[in-house]
N, C-alpha and C. Protein backbone atom coordinates (compact mmCIF):
# COMPACT_ATOMS: atom_id res chain seq x y z
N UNK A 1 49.45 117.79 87.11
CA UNK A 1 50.14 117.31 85.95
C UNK A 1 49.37 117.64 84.67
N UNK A 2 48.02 117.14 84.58
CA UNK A 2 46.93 117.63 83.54
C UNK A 2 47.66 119.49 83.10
N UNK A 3 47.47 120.09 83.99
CA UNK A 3 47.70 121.52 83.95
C UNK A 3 48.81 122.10 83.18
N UNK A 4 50.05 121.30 83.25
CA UNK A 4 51.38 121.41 82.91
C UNK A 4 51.27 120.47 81.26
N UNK A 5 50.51 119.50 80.99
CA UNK A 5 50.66 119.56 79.65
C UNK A 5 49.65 120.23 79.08
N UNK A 6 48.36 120.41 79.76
CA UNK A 6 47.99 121.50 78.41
C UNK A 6 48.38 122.74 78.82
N UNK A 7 49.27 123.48 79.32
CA UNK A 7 50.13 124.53 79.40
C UNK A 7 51.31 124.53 78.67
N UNK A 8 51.97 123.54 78.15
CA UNK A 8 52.81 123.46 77.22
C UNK A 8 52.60 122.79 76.15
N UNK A 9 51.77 121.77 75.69
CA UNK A 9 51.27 121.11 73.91
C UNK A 9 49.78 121.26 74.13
N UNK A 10 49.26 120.95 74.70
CA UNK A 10 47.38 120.99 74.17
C UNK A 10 47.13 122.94 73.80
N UNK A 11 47.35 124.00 74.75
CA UNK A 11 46.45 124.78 74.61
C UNK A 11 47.64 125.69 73.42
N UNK A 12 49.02 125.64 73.67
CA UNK A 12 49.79 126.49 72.05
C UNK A 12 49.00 125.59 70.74
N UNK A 13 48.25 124.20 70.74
CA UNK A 13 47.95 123.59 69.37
C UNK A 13 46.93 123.84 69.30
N UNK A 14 46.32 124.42 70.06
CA UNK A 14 44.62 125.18 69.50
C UNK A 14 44.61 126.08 69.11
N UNK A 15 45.31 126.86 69.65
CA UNK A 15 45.56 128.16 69.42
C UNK A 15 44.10 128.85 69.56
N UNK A 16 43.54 128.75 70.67
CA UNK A 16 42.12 129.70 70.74
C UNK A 16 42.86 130.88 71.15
N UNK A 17 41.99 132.00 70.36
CA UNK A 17 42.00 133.42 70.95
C UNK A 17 41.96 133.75 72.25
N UNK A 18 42.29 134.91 72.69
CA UNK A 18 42.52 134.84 74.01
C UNK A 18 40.74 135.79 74.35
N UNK A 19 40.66 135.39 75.99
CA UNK A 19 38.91 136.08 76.00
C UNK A 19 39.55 137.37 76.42
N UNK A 20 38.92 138.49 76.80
CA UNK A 20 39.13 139.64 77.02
C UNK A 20 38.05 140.45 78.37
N UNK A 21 38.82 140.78 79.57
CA UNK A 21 38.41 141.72 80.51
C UNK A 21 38.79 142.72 80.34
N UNK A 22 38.07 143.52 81.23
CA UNK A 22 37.94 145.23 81.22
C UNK A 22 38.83 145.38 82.87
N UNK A 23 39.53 146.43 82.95
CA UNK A 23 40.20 146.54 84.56
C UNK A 23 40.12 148.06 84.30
N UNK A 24 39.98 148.49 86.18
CA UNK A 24 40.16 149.61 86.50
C UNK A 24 41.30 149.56 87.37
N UNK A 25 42.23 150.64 87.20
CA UNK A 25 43.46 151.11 87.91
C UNK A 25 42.50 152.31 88.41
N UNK A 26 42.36 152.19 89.54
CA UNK A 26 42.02 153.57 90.26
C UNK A 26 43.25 154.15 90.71
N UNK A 27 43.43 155.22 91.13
CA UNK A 27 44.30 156.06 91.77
C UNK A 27 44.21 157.62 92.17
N UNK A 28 44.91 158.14 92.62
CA UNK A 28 44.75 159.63 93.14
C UNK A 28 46.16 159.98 93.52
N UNK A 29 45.96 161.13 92.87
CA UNK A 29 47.00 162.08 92.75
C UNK A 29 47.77 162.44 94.28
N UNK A 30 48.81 162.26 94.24
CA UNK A 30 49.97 162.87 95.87
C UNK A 30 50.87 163.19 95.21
N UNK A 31 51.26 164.31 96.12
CA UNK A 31 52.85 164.91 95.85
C UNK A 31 53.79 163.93 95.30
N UNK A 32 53.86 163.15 96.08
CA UNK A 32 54.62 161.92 95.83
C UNK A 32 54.59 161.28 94.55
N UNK A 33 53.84 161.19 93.61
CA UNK A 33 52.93 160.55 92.35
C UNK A 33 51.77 159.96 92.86
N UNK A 34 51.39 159.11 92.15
CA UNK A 34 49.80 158.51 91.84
C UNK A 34 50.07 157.59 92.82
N UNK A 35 48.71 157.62 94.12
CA UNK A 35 49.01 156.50 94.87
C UNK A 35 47.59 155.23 93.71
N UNK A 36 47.68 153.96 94.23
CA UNK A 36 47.05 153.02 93.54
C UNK A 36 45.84 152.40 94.33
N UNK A 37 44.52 152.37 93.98
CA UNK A 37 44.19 151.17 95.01
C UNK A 37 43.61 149.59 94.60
N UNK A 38 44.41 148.93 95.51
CA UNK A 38 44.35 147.89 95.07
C UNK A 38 43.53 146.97 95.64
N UNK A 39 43.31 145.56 95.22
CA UNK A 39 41.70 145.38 96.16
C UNK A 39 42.65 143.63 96.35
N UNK A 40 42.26 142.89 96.93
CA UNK A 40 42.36 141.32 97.23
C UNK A 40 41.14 140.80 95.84
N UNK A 41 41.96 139.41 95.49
CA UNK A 41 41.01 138.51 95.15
C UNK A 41 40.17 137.65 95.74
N UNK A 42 38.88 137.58 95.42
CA UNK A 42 38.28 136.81 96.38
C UNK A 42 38.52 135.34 97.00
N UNK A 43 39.04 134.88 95.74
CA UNK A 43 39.57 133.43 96.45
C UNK A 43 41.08 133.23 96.99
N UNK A 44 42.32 133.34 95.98
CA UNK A 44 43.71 133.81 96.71
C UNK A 44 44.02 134.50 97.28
N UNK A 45 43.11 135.73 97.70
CA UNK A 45 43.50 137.06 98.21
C UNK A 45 44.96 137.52 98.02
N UNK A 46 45.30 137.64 96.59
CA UNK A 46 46.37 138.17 95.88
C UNK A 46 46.07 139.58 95.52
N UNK A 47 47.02 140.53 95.32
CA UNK A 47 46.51 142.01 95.19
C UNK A 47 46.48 142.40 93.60
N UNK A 48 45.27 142.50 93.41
CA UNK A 48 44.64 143.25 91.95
C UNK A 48 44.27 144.22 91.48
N UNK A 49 43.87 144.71 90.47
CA UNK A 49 43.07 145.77 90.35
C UNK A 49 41.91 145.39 89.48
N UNK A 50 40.57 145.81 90.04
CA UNK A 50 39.56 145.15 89.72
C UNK A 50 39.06 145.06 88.17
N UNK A 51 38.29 143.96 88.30
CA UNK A 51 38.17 143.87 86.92
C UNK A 51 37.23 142.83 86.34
N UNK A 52 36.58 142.77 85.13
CA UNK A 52 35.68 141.46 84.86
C UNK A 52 35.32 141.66 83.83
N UNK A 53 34.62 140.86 83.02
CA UNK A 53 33.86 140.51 81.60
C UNK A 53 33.29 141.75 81.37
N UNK A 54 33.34 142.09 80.01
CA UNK A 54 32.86 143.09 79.47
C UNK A 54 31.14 143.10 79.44
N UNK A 55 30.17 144.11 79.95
CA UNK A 55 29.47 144.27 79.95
C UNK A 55 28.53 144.35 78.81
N UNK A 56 27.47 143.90 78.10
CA UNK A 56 26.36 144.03 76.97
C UNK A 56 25.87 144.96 77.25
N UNK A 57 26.07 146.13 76.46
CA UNK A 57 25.27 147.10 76.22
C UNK A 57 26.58 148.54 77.10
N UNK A 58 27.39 148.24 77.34
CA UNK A 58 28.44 149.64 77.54
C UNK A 58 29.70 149.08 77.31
N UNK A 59 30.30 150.55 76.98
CA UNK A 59 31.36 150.06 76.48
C UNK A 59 32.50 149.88 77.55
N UNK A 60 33.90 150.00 77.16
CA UNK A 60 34.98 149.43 78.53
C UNK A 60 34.94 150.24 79.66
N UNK A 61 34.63 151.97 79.60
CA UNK A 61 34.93 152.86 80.05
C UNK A 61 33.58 152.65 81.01
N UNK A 62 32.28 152.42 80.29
CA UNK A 62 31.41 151.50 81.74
C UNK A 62 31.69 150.37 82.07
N UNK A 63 31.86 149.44 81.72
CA UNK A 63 32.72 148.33 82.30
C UNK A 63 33.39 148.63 83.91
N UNK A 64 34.60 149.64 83.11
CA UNK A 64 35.80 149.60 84.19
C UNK A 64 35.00 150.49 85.11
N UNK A 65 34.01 151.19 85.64
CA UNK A 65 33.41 152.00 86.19
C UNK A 65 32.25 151.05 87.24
N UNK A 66 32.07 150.25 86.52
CA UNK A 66 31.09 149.46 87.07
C UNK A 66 32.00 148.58 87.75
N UNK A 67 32.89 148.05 87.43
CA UNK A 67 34.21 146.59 88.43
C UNK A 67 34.94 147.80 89.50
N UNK A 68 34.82 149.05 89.02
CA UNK A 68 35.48 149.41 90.42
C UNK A 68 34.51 149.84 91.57
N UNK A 69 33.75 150.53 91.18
CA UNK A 69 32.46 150.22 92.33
C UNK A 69 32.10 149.52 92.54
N UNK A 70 31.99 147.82 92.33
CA UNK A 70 31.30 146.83 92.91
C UNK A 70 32.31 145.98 93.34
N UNK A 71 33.87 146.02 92.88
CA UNK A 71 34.73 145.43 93.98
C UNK A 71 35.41 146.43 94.97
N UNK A 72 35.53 147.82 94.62
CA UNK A 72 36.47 148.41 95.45
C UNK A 72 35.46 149.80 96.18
N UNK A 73 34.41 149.94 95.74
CA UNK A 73 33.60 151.16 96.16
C UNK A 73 34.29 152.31 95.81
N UNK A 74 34.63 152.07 94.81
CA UNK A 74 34.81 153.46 93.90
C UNK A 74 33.67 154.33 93.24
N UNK A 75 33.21 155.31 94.16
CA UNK A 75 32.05 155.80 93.38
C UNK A 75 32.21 156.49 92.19
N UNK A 76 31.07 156.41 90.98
CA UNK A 76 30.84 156.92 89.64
C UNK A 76 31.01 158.01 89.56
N UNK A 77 31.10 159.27 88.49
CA UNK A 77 31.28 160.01 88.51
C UNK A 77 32.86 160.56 87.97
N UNK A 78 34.18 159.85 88.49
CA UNK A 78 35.56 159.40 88.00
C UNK A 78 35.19 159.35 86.51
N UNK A 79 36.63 159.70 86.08
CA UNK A 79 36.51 159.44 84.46
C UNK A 79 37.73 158.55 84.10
N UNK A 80 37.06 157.94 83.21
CA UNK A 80 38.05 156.76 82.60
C UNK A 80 38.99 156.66 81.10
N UNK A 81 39.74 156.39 81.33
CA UNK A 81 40.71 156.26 80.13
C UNK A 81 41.34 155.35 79.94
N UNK A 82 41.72 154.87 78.65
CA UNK A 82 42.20 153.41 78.48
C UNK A 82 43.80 153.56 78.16
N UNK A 83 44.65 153.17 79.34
CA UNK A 83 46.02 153.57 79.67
C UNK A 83 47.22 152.56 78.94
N UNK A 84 46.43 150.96 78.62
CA UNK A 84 47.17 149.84 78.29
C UNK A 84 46.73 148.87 78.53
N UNK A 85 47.18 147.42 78.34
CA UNK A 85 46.78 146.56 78.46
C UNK A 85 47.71 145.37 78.75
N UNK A 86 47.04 143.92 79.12
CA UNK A 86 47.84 143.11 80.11
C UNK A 86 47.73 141.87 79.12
N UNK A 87 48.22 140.73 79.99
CA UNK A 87 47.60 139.48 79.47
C UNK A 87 48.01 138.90 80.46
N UNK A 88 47.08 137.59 81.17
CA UNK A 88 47.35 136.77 82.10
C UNK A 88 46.72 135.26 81.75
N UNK A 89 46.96 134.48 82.39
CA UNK A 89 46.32 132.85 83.00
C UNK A 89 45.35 133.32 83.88
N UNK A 90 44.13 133.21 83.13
CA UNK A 90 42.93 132.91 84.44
C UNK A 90 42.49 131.58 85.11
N UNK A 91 42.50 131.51 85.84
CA UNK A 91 42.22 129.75 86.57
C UNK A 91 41.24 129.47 86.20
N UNK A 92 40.27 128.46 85.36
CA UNK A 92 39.13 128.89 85.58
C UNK A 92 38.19 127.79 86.16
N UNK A 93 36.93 127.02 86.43
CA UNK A 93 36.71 126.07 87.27
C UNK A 93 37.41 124.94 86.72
N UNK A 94 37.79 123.90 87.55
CA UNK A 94 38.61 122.65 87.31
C UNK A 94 40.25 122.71 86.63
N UNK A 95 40.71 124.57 87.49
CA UNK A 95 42.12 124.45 87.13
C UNK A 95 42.59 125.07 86.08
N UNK A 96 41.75 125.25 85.38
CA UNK A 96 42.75 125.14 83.98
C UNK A 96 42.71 126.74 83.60
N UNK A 97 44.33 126.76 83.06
CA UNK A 97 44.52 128.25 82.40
C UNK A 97 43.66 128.58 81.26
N UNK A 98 43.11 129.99 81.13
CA UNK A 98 42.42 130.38 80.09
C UNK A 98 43.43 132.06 79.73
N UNK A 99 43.87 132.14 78.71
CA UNK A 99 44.51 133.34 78.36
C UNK A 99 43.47 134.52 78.12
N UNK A 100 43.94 135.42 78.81
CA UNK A 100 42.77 136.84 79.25
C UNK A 100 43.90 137.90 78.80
N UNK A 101 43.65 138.78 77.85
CA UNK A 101 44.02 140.00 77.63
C UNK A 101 42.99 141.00 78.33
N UNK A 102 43.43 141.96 79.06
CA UNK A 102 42.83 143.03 80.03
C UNK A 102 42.89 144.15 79.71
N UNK A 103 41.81 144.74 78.87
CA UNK A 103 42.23 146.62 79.09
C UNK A 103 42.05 147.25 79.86
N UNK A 104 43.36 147.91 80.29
CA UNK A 104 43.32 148.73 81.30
C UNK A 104 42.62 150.19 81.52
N UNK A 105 41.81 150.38 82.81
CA UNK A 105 41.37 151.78 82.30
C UNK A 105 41.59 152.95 83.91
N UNK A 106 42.47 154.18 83.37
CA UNK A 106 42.88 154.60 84.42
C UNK A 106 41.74 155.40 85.42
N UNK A 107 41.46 155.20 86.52
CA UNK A 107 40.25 156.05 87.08
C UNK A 107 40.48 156.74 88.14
N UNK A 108 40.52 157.81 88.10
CA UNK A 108 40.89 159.16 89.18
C UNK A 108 39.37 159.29 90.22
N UNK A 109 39.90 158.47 91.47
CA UNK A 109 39.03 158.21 92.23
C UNK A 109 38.68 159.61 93.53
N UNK A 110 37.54 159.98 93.28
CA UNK A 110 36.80 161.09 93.68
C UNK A 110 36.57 160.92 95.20
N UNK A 111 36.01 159.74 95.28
CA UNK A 111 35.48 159.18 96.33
C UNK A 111 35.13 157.72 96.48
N UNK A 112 35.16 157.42 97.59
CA UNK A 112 35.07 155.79 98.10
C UNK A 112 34.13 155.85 98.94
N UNK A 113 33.14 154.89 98.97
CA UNK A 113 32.14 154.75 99.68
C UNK A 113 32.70 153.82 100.96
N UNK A 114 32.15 153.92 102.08
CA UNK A 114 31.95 153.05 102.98
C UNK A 114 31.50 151.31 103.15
N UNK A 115 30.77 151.72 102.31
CA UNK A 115 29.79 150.10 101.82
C UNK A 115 29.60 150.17 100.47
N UNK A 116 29.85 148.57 100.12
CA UNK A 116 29.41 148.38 98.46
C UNK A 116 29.48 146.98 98.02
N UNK A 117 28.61 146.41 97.00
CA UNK A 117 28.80 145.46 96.83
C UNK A 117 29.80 143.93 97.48
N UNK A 118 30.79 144.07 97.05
CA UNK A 118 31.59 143.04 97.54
C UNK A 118 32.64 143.49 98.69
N UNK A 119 31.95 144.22 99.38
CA UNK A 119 33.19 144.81 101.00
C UNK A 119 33.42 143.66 101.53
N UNK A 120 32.58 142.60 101.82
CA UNK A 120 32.70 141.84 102.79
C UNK A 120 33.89 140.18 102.24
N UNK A 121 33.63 140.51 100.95
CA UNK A 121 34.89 139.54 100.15
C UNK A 121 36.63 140.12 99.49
N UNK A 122 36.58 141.09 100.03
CA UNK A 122 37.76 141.86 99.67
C UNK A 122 38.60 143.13 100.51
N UNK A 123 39.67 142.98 100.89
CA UNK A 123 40.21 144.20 101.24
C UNK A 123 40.72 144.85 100.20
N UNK A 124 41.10 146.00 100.33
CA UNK A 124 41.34 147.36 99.52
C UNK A 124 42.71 147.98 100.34
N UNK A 125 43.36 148.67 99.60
CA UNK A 125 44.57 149.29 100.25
C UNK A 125 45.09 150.03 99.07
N UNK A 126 45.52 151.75 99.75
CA UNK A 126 46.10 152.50 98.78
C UNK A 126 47.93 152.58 98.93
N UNK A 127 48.40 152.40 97.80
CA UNK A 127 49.90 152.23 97.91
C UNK A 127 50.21 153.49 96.76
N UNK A 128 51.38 153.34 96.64
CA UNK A 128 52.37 154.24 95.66
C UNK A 128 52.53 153.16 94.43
N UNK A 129 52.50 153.62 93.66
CA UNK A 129 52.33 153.19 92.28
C UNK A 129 53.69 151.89 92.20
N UNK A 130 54.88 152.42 92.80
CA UNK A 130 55.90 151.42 92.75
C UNK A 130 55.77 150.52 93.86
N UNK A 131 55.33 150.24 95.27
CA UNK A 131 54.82 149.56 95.96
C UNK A 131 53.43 148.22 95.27
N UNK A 132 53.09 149.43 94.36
CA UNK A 132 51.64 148.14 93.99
C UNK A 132 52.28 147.05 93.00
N UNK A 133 53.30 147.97 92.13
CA UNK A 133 53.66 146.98 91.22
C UNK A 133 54.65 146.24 91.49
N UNK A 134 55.09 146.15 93.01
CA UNK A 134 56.04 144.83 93.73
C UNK A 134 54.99 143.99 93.99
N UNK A 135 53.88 144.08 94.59
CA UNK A 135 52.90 143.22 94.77
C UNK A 135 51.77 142.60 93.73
N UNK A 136 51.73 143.45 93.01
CA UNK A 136 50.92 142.58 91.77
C UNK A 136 51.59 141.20 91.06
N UNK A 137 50.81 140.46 90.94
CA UNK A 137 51.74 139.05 90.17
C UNK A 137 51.89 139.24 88.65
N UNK A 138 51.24 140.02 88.01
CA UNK A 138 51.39 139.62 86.52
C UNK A 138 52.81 140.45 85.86
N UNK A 139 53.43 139.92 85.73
CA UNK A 139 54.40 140.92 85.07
C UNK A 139 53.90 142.44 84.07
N UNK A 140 53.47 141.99 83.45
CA UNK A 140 52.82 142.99 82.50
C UNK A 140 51.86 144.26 83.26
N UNK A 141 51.28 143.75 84.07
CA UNK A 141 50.41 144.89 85.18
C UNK A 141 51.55 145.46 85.98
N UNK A 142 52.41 144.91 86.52
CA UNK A 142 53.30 145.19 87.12
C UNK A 142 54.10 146.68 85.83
N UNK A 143 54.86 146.19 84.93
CA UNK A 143 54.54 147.30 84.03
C UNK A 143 54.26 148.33 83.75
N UNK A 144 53.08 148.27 83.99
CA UNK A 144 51.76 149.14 83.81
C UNK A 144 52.59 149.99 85.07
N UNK A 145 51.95 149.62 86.30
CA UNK A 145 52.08 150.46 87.33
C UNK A 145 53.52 150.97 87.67
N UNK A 146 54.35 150.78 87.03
CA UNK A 146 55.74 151.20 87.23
C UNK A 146 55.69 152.46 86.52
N UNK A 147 55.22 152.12 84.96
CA UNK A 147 55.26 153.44 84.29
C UNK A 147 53.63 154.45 84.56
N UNK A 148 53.10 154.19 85.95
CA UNK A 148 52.24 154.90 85.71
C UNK A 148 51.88 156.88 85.49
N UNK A 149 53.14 157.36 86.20
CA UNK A 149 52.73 158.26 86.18
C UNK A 149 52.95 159.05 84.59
N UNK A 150 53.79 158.64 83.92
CA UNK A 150 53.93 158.92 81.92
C UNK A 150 52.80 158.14 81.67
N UNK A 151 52.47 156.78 81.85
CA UNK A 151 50.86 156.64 81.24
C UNK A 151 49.40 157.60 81.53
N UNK A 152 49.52 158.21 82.75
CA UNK A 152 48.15 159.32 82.77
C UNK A 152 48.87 160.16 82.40
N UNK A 153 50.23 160.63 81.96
CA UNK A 153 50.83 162.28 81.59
C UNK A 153 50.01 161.89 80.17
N UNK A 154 50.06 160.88 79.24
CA UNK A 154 49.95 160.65 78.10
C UNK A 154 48.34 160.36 77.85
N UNK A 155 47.82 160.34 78.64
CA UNK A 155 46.46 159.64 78.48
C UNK A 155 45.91 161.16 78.71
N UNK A 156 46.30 162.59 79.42
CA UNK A 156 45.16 163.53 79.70
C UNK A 156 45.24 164.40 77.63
């Protein structure tokens, strides 16, 4: 109940800014279009594309380079581009929504490692760009991945 009123009068009368993450859309090129890969969250195991707080001292394009190798074992080397952006409800401890705008950054994945950081808290799975964006929850990411293959025509 707490949740549902400051979701509708406490948090529109503050009006705090929204915080801001960095995300990587990995993908690779098929006949077919751009397949996607998408990783689980660690606690809902809902399907995402990785992502987290902007890093001190690099900018998004290390950011998104660094969240996809340490949730999805996307090795470095990929190049990144900033394709669009999201906005969601992050849960954050004790429930409560925090508004997160996400830039998105597209990464043409070279290679995947075997082992990496967080393997053991996440599955990974490569889909078709319109498959990922039936399964993603955010509308707006969803979006994203619908129009992906005109967002990298436009981004090279």
């Amino acid at each position: 109940m707490f949740a549902r009123i400051w979701n509708s009068y406490l948090a529109p009368l503050l009006g705090r800014p929204a915080h801001v993450q960095i995300a990587a859309l990995c993908y690779r090129p098929t006949e077919a279009g751009p397949e996607v890969l998408l990783i689980t969250s660690r606690t809902t195991k809902r399907w995402i594309i990785p992502k987290g707080w902007p890093v001190a001292g690099t900018d998004g394009t290390g950011t998104a380079l660094e969240e996809a190798w340490e949730e999805a074992g996307v090795h470095r080397g990929a190049e990144a581009k900033r394709i669009g952006r999201y906005r969601y409800k992050k849960i954050v401890d004790g429930g409560l929504p925090m508004t997160t705008d996400v830039h998105v950054y597209a990464i043409k994945v070279v290679k995947l490692a075997d082992s990496f950081p967080e393997m053991g808290e996440r599955e990974r799975k490569w889909m078709s760009h319109d498959d990922a964006a039936r399964v993603v929850g955010e509308p707006q990411l969803k979006a994203i991945l619908k129009d992906l293959p005109a967002l990298l025509e436009q981004a090279r």
